[in-house]
C-alpha atoms as a PDB file:
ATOM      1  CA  UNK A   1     -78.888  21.283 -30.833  1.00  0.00           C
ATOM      2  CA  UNK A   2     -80.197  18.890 -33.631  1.00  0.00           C
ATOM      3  CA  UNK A   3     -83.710  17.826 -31.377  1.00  0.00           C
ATOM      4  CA  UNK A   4     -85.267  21.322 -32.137  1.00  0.00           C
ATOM      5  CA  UNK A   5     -84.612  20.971 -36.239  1.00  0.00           C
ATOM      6  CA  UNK A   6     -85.560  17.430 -35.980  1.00  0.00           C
ATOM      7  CA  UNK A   7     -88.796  18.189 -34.528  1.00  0.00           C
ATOM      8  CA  UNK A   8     -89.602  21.583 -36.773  1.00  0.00           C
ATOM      9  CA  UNK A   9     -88.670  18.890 -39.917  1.00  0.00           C
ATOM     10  CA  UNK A  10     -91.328  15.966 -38.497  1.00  0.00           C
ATOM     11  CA  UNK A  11     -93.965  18.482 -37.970  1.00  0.00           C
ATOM     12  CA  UNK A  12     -93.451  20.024 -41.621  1.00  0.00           C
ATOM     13  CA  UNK A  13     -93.466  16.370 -42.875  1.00  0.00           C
ATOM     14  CA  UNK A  14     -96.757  15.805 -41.290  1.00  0.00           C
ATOM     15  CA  UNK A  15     -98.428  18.835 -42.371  1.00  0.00           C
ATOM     16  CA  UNK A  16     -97.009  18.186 -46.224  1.00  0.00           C
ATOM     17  CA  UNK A  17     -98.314  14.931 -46.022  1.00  0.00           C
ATOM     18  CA  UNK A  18    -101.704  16.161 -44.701  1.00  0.00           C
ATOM     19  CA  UNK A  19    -102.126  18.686 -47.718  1.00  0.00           C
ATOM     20  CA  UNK A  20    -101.098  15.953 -50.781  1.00  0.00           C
ATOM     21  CA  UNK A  21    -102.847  13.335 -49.068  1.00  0.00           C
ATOM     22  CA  UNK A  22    -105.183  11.067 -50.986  1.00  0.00           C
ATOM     23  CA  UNK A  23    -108.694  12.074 -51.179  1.00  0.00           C
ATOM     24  CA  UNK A  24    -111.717   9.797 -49.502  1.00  0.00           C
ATOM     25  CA  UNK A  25    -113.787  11.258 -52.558  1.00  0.00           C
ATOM     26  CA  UNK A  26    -114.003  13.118 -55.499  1.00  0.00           C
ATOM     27  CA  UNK A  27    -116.409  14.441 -57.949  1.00  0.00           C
ATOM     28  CA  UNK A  28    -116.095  16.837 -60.904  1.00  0.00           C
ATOM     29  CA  UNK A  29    -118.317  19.942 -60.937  1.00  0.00           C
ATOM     30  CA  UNK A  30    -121.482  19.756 -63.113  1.00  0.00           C
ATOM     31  CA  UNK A  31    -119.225  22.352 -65.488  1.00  0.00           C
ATOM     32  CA  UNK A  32    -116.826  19.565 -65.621  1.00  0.00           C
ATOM     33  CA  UNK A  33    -114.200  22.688 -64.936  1.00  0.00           C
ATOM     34  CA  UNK A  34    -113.174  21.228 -61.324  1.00  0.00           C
ATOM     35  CA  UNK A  35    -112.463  18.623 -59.391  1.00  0.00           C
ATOM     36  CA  UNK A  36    -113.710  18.472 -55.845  1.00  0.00           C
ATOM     37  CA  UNK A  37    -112.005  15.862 -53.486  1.00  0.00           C
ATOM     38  CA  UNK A  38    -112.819  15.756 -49.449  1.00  0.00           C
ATOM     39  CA  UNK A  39    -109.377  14.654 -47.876  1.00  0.00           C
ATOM     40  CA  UNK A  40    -109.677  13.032 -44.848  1.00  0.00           C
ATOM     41  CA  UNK A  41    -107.060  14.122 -42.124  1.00  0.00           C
ATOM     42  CA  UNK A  42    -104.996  10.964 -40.806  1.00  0.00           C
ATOM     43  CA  UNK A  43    -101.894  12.095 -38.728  1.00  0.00           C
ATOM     44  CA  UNK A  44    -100.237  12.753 -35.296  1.00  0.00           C
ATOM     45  CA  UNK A  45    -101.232  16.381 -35.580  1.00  0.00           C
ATOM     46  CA  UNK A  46    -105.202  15.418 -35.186  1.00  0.00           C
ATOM     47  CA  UNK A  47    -105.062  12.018 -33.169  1.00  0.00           C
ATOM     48  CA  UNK A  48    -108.753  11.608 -32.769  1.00  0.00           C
ATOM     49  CA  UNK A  49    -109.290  12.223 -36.543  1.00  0.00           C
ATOM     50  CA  UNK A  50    -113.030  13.330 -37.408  1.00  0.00           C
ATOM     51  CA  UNK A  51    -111.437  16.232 -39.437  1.00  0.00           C
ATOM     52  CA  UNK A  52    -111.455  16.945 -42.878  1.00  0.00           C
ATOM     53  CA  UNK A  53    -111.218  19.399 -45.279  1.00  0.00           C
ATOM     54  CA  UNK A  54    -112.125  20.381 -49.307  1.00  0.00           C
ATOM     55  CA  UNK A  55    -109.626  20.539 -51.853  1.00  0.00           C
ATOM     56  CA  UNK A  56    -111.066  21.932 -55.141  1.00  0.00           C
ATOM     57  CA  UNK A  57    -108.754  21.900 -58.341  1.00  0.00           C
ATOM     58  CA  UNK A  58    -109.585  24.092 -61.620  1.00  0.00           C
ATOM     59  CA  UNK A  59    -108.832  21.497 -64.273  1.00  0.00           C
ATOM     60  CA  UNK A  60    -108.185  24.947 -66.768  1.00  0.00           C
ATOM     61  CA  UNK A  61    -105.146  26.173 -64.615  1.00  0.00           C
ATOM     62  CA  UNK A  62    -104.380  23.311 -62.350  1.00  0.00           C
ATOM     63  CA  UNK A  63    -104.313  25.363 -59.210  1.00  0.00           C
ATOM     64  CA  UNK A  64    -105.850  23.869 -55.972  1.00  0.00           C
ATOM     65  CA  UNK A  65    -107.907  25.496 -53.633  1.00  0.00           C
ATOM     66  CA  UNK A  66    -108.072  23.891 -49.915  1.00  0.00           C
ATOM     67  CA  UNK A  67    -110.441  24.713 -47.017  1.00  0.00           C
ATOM     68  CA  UNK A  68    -109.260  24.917 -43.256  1.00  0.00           C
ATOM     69  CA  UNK A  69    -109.916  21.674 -41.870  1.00  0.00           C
ATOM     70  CA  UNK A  70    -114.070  20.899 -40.636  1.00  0.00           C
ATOM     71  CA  UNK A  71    -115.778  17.781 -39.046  1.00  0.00           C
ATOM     72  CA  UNK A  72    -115.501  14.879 -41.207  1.00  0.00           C
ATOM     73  CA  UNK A  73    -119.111  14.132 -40.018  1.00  0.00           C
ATOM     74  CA  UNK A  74    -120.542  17.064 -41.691  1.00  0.00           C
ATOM     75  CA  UNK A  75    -119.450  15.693 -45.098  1.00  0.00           C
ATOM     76  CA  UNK A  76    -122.090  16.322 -48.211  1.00  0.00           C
ATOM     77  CA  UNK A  77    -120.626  15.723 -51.436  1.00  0.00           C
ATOM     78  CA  UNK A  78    -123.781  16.521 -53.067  1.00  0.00           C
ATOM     79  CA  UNK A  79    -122.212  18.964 -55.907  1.00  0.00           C
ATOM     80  CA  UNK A  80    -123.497  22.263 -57.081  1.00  0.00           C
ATOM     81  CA  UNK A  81    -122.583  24.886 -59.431  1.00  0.00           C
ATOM     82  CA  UNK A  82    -123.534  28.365 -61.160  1.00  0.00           C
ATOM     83  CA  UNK A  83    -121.953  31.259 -62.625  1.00  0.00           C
ATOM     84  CA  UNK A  84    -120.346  32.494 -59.294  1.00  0.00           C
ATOM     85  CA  UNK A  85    -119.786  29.712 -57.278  1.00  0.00           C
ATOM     86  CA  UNK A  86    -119.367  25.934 -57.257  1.00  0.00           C
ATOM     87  CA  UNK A  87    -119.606  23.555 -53.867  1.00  0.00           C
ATOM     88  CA  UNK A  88    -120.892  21.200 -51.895  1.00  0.00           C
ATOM     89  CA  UNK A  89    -123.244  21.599 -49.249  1.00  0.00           C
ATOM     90  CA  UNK A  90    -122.184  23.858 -46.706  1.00  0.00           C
ATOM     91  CA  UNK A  91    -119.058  24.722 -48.455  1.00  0.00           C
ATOM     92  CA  UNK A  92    -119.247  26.930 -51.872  1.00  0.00           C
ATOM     93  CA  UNK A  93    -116.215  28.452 -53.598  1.00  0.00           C
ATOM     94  CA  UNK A  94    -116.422  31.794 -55.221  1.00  0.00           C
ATOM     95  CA  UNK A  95    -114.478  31.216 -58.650  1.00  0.00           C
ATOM     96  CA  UNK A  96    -113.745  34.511 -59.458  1.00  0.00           C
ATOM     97  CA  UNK A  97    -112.994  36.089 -56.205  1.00  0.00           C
ATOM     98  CA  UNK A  98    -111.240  33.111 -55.016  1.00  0.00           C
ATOM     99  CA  UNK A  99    -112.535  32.555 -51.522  1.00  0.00           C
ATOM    100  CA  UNK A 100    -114.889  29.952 -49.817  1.00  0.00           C
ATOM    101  CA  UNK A 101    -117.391  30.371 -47.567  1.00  0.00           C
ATOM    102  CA  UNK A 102    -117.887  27.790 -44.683  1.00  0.00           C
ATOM    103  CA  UNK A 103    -121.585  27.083 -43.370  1.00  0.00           C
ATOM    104  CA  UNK A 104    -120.043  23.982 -41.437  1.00  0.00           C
ATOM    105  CA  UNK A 105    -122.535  22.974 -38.644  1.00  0.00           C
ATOM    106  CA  UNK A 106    -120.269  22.247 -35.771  1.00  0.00           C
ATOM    107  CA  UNK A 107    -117.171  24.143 -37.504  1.00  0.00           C
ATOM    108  CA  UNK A 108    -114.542  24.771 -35.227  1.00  0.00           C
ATOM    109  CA  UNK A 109    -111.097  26.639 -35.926  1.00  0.00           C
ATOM    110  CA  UNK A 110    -108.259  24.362 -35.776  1.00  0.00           C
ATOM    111  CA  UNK A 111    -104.589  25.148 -35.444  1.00  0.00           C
ATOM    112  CA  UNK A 112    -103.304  23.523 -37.928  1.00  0.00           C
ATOM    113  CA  UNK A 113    -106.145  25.723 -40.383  1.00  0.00           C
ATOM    114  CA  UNK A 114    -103.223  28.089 -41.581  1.00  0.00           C
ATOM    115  CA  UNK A 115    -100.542  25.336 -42.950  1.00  0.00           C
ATOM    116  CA  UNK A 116    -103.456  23.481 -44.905  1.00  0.00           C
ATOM    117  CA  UNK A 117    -106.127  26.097 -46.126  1.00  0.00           C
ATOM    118  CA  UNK A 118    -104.465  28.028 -48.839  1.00  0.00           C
ATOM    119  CA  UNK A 119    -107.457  30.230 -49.476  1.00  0.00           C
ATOM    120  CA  UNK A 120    -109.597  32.680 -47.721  1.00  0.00           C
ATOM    121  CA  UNK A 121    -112.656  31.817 -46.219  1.00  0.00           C
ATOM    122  CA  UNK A 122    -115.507  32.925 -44.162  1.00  0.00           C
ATOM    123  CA  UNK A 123    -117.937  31.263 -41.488  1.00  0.00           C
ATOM    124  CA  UNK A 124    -121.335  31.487 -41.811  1.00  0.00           C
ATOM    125  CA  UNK A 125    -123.340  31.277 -38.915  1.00  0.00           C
ATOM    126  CA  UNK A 126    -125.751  27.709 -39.200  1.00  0.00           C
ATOM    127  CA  UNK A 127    -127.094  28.733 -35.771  1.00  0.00           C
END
C-alpha cells in the first residue's frame, strides 16, 4: 500500500532536484536582460548522464525558461542576442513568443523532456 506512494514521491524528488539543480555554467545575454545557465543532468533517472539542458531566466520578471533535456556534448555557450531572440548555438529563445527552437545535432527526445522543459520548443533538422 505505502511502496507505490513511496516510489511516485522518490521519482518527484528526483525530477525537482533535476530542474533547481546547480548550473555547470552561466552567462548573461549581451542585453544583460538574461541569464543563461546549462544544467547538467546528474540523477537515477539518466544513469549514463551525457544529458543536459538550458535554463534561461529574464532578470526583468524572474521567470525561467528550461529546454527538454539534449546531449551534454553538444554544449556551445557561445551567447547571442537580437531583437527577437537570444541563445546559444543551436538553441535560441524567442522572447516574445516564448518558445525555443532546438537545432541540437544528435537531439534525441527523452522521457523525462515533459517534467523538466517548461516551454515549447521545436526541432530543427541539422541533417
Amino acid at each position: 500500500m505505502f511502496a507505490p506512494a513511496l516510489v511516485t514521491l522518490a521519482l518527484v524528488q528526483q525530477v525537482l532536484a533535476i530542474r533547481d539543480a546547480p548550473a555547470s555554467s552561466a552567462t548573461a545575454s549581451p542585453s544583460r536582460h538574461y541569464r543563461i545557465e546549462n544544467v547538467p543532468v546528474r540523477s537515477l533517472l539518466v544513469p549514463f548522464g551525457g544529458r543536459a539542458y538550458l535554463r534561461i531566466t529574464d532578470l526583468g520578471d524572474g521567470r525561467v525558461y528550461r529546454t527538454p533535456l539534449y546531449p551534454s556534448q553538444s554544449l556551445d555557450m557561445r551567447t547571442h542576442e537580437d531583437a527577437q531572440w537570444i541563445g546559444i548555438a543551436w538553441v535560441d529563445f524567442h522572447k516574445r513568443e516564448k518558445r525555443f527552437e532546438m537545432g541540437v545535432p544528435q537531439w534525441r527526445p527523452h522521457w523525462l523532456n515533459p517534467f523538466i522543459s517548461n516551454t515549447p520548443y521545436t526541432v530543427r533538422d541539422n541533417g
